[in-house]
N, C-alpha and C. Protein backbone atom coordinates (compact mmCIF):
# COMPACT_ATOMS: atom_id res chain seq x y z
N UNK A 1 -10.40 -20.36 29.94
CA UNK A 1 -11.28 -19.47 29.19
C UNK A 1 -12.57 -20.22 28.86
N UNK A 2 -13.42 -19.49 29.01
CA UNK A 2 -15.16 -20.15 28.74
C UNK A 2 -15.51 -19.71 27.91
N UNK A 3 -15.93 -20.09 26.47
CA UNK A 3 -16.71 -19.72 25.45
C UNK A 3 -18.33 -19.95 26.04
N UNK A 4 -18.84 -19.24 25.38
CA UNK A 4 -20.75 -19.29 26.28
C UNK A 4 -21.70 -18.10 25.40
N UNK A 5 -22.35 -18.64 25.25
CA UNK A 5 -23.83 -17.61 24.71
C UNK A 5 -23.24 -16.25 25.65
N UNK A 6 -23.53 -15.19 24.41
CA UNK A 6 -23.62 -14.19 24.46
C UNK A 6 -24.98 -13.54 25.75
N UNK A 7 -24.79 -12.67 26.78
CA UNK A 7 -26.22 -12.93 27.56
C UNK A 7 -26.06 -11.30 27.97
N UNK A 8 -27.10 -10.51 28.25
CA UNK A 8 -27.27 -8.96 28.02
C UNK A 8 -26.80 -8.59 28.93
N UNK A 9 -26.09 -9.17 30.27
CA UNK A 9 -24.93 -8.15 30.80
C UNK A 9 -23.86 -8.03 30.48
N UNK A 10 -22.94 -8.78 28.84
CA UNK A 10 -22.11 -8.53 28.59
C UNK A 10 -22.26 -7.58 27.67
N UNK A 11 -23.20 -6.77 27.24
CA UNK A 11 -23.51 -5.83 26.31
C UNK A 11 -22.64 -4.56 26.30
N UNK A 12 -22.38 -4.24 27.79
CA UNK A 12 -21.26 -3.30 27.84
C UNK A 12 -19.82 -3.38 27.43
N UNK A 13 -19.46 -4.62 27.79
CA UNK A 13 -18.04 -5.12 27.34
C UNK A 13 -18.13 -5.30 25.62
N UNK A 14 -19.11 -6.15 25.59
CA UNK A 14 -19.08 -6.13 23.78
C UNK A 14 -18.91 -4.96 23.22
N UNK A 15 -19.99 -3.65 23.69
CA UNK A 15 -19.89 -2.46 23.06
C UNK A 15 -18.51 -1.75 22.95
N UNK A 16 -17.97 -2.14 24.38
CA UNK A 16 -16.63 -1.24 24.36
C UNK A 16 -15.53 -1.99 23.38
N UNK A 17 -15.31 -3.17 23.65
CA UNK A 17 -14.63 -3.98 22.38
C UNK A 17 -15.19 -3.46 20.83
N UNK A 18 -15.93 -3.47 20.73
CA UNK A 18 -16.20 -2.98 19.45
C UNK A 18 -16.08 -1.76 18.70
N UNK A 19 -16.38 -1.22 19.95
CA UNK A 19 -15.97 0.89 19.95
C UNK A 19 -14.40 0.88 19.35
N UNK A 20 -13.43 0.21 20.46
CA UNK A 20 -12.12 0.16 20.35
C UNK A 20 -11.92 -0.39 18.33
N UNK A 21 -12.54 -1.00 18.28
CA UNK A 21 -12.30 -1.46 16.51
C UNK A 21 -12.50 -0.53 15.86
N UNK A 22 -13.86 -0.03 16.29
CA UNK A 22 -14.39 0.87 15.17
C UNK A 22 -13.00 2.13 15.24
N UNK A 23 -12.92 2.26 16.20
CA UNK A 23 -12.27 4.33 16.18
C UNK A 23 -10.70 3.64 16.33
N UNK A 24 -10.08 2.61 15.97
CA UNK A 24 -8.29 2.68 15.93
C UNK A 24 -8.53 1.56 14.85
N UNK A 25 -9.13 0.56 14.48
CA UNK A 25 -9.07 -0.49 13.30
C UNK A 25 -9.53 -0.19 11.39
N UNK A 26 -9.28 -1.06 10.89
CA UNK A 26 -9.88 -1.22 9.94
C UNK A 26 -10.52 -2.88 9.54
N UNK A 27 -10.85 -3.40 10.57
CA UNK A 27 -11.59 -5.04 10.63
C UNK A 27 -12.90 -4.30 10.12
N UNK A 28 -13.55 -3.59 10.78
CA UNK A 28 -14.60 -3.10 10.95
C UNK A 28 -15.37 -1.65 9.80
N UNK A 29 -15.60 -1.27 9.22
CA UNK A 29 -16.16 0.19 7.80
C UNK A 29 -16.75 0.63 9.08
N UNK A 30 -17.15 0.55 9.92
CA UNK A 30 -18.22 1.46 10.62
C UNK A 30 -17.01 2.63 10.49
N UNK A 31 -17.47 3.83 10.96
CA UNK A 31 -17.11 4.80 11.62
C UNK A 31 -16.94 5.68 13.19
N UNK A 32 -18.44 4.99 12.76
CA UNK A 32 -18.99 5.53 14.41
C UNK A 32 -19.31 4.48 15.04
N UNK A 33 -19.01 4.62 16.46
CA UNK A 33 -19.35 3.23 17.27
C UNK A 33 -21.01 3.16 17.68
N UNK A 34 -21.19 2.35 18.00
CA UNK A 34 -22.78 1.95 17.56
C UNK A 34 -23.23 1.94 19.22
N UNK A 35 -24.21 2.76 19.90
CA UNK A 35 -24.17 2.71 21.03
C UNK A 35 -25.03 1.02 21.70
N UNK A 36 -24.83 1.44 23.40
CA UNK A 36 -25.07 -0.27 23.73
C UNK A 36 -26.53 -0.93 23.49
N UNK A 37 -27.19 0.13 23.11
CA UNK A 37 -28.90 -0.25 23.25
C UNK A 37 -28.57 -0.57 22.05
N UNK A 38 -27.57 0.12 20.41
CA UNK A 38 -27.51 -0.56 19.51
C UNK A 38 -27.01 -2.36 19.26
N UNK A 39 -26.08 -2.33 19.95
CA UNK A 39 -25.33 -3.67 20.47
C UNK A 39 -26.68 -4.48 20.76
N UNK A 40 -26.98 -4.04 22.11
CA UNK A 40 -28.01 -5.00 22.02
C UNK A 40 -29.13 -5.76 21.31
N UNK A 41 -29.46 -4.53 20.46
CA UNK A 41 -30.74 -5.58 19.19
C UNK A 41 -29.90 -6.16 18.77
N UNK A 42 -28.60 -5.73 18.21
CA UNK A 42 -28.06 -6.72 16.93
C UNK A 42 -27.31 -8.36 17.98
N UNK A 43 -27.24 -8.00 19.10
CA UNK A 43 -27.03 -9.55 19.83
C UNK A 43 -28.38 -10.33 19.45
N UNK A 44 -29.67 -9.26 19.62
CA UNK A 44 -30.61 -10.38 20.15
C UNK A 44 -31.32 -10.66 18.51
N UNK A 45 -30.78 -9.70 17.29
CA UNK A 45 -31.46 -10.10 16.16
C UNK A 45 -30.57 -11.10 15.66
N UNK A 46 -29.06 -11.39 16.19
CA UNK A 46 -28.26 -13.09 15.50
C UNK A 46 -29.15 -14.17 16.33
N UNK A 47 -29.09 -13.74 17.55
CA UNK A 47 -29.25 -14.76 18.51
C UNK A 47 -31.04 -15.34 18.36
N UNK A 48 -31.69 -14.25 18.22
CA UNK A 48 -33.15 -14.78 17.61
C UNK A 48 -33.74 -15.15 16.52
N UNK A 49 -32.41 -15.51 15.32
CA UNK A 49 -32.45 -16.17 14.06
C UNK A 49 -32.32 -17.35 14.49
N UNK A 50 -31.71 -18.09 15.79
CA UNK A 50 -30.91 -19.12 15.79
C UNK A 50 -29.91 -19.38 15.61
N UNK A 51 -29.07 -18.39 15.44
CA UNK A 51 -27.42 -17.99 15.00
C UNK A 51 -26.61 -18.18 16.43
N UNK A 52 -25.72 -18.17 16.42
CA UNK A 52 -24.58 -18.26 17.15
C UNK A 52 -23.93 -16.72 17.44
N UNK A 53 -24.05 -16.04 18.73
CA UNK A 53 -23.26 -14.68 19.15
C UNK A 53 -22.50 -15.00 20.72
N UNK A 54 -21.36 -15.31 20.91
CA UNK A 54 -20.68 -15.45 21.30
C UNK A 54 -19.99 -15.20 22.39
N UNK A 55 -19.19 -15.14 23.44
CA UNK A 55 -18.38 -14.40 24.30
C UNK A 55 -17.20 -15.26 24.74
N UNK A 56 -16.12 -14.90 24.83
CA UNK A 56 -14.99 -15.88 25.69
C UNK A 56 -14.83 -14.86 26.74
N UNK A 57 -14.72 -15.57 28.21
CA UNK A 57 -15.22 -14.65 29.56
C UNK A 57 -13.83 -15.67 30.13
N UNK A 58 -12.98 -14.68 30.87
CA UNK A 58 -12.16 -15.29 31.80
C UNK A 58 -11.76 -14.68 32.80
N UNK A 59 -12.37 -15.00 34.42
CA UNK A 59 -12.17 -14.22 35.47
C UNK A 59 -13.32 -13.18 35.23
N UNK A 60 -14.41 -13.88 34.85
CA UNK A 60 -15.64 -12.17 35.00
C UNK A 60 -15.30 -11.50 33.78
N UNK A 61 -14.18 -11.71 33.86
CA UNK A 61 -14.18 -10.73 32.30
C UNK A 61 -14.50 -10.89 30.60
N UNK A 62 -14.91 -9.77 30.01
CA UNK A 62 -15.53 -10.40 29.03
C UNK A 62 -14.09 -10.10 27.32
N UNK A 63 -13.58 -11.41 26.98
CA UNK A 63 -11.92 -11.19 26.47
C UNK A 63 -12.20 -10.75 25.10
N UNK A 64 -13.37 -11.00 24.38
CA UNK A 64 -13.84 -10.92 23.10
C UNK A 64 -15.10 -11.92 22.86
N UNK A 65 -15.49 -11.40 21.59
CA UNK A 65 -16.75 -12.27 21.29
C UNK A 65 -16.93 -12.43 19.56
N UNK A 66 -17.56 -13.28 18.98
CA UNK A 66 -17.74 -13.54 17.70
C UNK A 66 -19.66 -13.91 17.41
N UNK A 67 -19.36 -13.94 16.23
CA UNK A 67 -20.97 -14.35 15.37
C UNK A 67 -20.98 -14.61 14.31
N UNK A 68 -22.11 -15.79 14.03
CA UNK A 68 -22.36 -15.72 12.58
C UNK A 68 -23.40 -15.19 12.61
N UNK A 69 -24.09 -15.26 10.91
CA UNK A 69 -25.29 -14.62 10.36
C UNK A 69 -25.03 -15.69 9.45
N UNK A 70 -26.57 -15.83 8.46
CA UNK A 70 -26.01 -15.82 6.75
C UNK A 70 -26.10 -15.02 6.16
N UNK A 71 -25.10 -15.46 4.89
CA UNK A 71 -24.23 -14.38 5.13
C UNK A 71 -25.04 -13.29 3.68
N UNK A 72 -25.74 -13.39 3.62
CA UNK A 72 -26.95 -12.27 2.87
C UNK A 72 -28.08 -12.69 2.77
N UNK A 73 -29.21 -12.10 2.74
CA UNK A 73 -30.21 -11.93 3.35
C UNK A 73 -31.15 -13.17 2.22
N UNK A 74 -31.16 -13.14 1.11
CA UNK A 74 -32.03 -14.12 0.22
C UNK A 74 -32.01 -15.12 0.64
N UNK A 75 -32.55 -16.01 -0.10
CA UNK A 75 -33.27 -17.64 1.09
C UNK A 75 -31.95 -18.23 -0.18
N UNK A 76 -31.66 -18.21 -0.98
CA UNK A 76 -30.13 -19.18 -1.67
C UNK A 76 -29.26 -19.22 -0.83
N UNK A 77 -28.82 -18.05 0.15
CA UNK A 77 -27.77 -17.80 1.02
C UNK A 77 -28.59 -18.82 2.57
N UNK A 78 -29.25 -19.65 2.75
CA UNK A 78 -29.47 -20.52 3.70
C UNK A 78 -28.62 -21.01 4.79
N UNK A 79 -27.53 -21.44 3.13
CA UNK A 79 -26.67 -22.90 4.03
C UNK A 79 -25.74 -22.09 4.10
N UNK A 80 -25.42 -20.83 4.12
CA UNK A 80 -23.69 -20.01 4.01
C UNK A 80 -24.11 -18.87 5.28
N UNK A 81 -22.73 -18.89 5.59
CA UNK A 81 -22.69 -18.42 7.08
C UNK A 81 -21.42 -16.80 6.58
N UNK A 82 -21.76 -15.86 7.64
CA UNK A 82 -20.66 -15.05 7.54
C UNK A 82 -20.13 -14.97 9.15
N UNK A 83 -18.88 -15.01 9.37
CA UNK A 83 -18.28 -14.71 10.52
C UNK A 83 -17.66 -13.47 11.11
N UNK A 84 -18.17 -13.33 12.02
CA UNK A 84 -17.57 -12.09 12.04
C UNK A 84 -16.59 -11.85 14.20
N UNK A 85 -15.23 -11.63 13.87
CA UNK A 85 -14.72 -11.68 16.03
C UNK A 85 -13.94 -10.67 15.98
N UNK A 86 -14.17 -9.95 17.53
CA UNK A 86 -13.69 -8.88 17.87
C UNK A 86 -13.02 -9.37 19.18
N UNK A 87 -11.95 -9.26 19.28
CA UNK A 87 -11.15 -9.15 20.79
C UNK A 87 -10.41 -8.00 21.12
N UNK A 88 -10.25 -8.03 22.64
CA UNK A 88 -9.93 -7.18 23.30
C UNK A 88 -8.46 -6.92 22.71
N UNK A 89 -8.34 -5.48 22.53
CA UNK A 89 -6.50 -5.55 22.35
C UNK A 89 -5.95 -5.40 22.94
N UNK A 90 -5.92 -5.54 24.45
CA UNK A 90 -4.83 -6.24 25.27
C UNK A 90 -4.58 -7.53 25.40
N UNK A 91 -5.46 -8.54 24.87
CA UNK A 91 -5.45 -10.16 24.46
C UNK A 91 -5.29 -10.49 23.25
N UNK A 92 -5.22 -9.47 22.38
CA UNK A 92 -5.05 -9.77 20.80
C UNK A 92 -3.50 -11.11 20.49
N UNK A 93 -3.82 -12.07 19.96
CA UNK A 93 -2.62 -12.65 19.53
C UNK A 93 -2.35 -13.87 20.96
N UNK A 94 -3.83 -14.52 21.68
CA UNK A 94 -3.41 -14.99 22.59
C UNK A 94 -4.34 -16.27 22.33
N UNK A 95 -5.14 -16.31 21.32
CA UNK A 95 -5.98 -17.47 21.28
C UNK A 95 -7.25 -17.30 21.55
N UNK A 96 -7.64 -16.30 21.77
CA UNK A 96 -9.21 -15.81 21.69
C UNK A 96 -9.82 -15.97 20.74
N UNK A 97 -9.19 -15.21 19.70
CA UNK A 97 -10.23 -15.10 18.47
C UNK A 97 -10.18 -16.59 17.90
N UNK A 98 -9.24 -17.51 17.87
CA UNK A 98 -9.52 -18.49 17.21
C UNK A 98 -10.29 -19.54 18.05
N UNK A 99 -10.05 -19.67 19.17
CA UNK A 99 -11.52 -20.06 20.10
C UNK A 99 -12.45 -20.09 20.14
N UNK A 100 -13.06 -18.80 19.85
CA UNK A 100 -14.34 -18.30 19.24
C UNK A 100 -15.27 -18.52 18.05
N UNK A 101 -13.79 -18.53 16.95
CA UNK A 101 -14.33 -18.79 15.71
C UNK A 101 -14.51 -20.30 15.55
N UNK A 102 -13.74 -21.06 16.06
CA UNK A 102 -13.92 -22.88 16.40
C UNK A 102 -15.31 -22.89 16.71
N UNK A 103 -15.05 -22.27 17.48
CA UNK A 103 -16.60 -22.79 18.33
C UNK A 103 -17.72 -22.42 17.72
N UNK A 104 -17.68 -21.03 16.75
CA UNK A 104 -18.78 -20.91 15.84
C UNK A 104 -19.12 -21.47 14.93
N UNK A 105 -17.62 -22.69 14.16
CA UNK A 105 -18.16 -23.36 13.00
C UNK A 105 -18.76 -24.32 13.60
N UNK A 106 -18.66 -25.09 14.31
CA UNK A 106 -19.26 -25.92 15.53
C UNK A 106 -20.61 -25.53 15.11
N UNK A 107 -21.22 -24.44 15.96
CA UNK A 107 -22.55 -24.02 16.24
C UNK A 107 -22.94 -23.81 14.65
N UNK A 108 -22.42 -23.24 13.63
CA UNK A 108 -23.12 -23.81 12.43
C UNK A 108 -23.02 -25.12 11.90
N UNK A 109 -22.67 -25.50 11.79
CA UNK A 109 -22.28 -26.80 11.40
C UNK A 109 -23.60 -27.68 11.80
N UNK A 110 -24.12 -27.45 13.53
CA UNK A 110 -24.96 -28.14 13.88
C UNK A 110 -26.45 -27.65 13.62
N UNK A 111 -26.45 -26.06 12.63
CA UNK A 111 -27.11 -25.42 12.40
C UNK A 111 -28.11 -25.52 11.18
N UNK A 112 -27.22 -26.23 10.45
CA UNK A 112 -27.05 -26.75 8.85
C UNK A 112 -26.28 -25.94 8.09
N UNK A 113 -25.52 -25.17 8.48
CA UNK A 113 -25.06 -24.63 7.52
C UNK A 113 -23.75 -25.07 7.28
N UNK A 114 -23.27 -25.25 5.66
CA UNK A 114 -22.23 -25.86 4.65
C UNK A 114 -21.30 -25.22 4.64
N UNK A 115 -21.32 -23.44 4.34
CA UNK A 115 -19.92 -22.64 4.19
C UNK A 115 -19.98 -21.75 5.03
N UNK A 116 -18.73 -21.44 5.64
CA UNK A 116 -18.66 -19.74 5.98
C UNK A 116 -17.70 -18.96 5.56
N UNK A 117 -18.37 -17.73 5.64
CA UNK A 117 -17.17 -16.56 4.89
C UNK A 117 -16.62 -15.94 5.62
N UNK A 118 -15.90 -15.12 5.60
CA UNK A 118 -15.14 -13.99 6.56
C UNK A 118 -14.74 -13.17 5.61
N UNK A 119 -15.51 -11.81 5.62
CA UNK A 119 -15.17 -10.48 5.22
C UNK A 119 -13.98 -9.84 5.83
N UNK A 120 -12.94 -9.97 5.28
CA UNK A 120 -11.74 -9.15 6.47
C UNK A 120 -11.75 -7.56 5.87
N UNK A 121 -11.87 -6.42 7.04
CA UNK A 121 -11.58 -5.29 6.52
C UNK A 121 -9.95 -5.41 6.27
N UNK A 122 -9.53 -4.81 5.25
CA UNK A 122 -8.22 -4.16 4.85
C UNK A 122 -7.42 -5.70 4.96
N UNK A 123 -5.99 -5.55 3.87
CA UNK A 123 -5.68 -7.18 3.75
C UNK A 123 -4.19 -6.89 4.62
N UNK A 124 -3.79 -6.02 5.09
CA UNK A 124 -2.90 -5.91 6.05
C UNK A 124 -3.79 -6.29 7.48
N UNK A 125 -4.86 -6.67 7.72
CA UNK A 125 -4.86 -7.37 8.94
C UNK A 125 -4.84 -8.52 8.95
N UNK A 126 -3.66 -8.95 9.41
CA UNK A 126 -2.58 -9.85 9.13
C UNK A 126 -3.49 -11.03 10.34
N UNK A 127 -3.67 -10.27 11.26
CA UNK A 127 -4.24 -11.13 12.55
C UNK A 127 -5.54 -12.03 12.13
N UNK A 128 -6.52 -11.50 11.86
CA UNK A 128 -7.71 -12.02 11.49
C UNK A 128 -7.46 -12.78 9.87
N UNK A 129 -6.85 -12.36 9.19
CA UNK A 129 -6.49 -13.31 7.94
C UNK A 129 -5.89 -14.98 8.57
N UNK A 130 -5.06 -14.62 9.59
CA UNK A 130 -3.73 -15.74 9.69
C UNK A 130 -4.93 -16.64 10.43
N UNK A 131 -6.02 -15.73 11.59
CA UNK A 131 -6.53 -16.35 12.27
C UNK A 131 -7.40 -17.77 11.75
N UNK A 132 -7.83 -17.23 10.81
CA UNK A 132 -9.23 -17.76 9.83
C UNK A 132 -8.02 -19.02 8.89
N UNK A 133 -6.93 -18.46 8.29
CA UNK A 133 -6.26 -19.46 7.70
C UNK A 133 -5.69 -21.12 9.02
N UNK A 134 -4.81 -20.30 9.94
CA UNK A 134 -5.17 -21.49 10.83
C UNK A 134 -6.16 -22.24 10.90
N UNK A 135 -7.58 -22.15 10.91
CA UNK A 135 -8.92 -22.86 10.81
C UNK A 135 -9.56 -23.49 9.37
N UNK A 136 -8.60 -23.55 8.67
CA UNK A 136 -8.92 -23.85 7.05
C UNK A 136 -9.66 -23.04 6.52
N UNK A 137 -9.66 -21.43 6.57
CA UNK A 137 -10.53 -20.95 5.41
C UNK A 137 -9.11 -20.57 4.44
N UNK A 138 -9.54 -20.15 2.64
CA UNK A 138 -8.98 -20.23 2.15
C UNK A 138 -9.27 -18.55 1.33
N UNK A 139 -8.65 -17.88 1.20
CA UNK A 139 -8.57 -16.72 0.39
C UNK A 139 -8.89 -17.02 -0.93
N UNK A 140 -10.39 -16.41 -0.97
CA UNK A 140 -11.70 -16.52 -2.52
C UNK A 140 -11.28 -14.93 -3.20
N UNK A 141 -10.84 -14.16 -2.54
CA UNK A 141 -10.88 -12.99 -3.16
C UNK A 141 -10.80 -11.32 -2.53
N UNK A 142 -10.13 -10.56 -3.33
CA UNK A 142 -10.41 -9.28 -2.86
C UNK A 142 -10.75 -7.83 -3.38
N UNK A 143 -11.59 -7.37 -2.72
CA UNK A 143 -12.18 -6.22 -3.40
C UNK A 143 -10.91 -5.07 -2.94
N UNK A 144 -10.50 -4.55 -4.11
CA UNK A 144 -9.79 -3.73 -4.00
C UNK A 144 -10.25 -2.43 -3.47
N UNK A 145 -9.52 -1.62 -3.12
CA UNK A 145 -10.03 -0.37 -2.48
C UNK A 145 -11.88 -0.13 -2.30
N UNK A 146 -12.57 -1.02 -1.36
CA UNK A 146 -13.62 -1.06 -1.49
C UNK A 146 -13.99 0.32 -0.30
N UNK A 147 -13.20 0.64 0.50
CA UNK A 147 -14.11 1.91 1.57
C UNK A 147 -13.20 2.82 1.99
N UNK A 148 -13.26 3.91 2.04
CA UNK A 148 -12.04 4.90 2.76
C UNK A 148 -12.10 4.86 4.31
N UNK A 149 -11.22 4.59 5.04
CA UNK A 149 -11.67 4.57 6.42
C UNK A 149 -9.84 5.38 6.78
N UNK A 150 -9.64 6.30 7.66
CA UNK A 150 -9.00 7.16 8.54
C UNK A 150 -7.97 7.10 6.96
N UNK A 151 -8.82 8.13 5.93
CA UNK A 151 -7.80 8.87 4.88
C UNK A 151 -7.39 7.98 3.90
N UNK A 152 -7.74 6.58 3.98
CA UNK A 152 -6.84 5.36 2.94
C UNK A 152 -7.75 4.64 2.35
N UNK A 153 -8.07 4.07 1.30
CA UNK A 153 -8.41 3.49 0.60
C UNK A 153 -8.30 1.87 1.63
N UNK A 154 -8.83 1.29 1.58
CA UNK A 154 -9.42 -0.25 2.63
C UNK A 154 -9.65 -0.97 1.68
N UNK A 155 -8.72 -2.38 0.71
CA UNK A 155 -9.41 -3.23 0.92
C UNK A 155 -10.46 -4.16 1.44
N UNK A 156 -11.12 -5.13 1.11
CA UNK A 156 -11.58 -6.24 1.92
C UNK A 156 -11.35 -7.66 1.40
N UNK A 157 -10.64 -8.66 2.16
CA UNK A 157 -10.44 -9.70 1.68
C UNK A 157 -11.54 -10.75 2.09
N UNK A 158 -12.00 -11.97 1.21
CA UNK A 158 -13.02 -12.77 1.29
C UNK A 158 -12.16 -14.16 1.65
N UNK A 159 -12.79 -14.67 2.65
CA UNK A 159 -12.37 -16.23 2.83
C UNK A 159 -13.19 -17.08 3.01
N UNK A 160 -13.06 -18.22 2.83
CA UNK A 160 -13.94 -19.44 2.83
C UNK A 160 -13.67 -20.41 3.69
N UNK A 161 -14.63 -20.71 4.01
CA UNK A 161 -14.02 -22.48 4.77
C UNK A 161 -15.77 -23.41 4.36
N UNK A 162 -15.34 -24.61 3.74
CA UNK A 162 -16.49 -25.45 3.85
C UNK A 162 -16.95 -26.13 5.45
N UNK A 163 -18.55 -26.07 5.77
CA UNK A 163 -18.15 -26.81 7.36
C UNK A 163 -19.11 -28.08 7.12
N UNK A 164 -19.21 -28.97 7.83
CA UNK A 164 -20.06 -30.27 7.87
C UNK A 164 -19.51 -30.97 6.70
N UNK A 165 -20.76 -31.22 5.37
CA UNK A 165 -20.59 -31.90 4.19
C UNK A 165 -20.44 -31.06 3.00
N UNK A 166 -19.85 -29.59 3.61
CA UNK A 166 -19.67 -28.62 2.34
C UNK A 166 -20.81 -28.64 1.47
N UNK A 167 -19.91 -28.43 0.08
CA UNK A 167 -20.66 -29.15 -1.42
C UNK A 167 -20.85 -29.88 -1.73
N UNK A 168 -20.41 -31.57 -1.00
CA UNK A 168 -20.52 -32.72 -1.71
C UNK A 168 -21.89 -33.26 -1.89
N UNK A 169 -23.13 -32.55 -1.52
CA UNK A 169 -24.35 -32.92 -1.85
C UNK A 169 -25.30 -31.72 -1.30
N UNK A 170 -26.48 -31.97 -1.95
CA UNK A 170 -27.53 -30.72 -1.75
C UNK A 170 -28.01 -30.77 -0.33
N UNK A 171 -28.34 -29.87 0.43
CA UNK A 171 -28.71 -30.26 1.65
C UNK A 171 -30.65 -30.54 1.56
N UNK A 172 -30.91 -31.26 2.49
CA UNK A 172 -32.27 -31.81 2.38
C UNK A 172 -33.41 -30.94 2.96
């Protein structure tokens, strides 16, 4: 499996991976799937911050992909990263997503950035929680019934992981 920059002929595969979240998951609040010309700015608005957007490709194929951002928009939020990976669910549970997300603290890390978060939709997704805990993030918190998505009330759980030199000093 090849992790590699995200590059605009995988825009179709990303879109359809993502479609598949939006209309059977709850990782994701969207509702509606976001078409590919949408996909595409939002590749090229992480990727033209200097951010990290992602793909693991095996055999041509595109298996899933991840990204950071920081993780809100004010200049305090600098050094903090949000993560966010979608894989295919016929590969779900095979080592993709945590591939991905490795490789993104990596690419922040060398970015400057200290923390990242992971917004998990709903706290029964057991997959993306366990995923992020394998990688040392640590469960900061959860917003209880924060969105209705297919009739139910959706948690969102918050996780952390420090990357580089964390908190132990101000960055320069």
């Amino acid at each position: 499996m090849l992790i590699r920059d995200a590059a605009p002929a995988d825009i179709p595969a990303i879109t359809a991976i993502y479609a598949h979240h939006v209309l059977h998951g709850t990782g994701t609040f969207e509702e509606v799937p976001p078409t590919e010309a949408e996909m595409g700015q939002r590749v090229a608005e992480v990727q033209g911050q200097g951010w990290a957007w992602l793909v693991a490709e095996e055999g041509e194929q595109i298996l899933g992909y991840a990204y950071f951002q920081q993780f809100r928009p004010r200049s305090a939020y600098r050094f903090s990263g949000e993560d966010s990976v979608y894989v295919r669910d016929d590969v779900r549970g095979q080592g993709v997503g945590k591939a991905l997300v490795a490789a993104l603290l990596q690419r922040a890390e060398a970015a400057g950035f200290r923390q990242m978060f992971a917004v998990i939709g709903d706290v029964e997704n057991v997959g993306s929680v366990g995923l992020h805990l394998s990688l040392g993030f640590r469960q900061v918190g959860v917003l209880r019934s924060a969105g209705v998505k297919f009739g139910r009330w959706v948690d969102v759980v918050f996780m952390q992981r420090p990357i580089g030199r964390g908190d132990s000093d101000l960055p320069g």
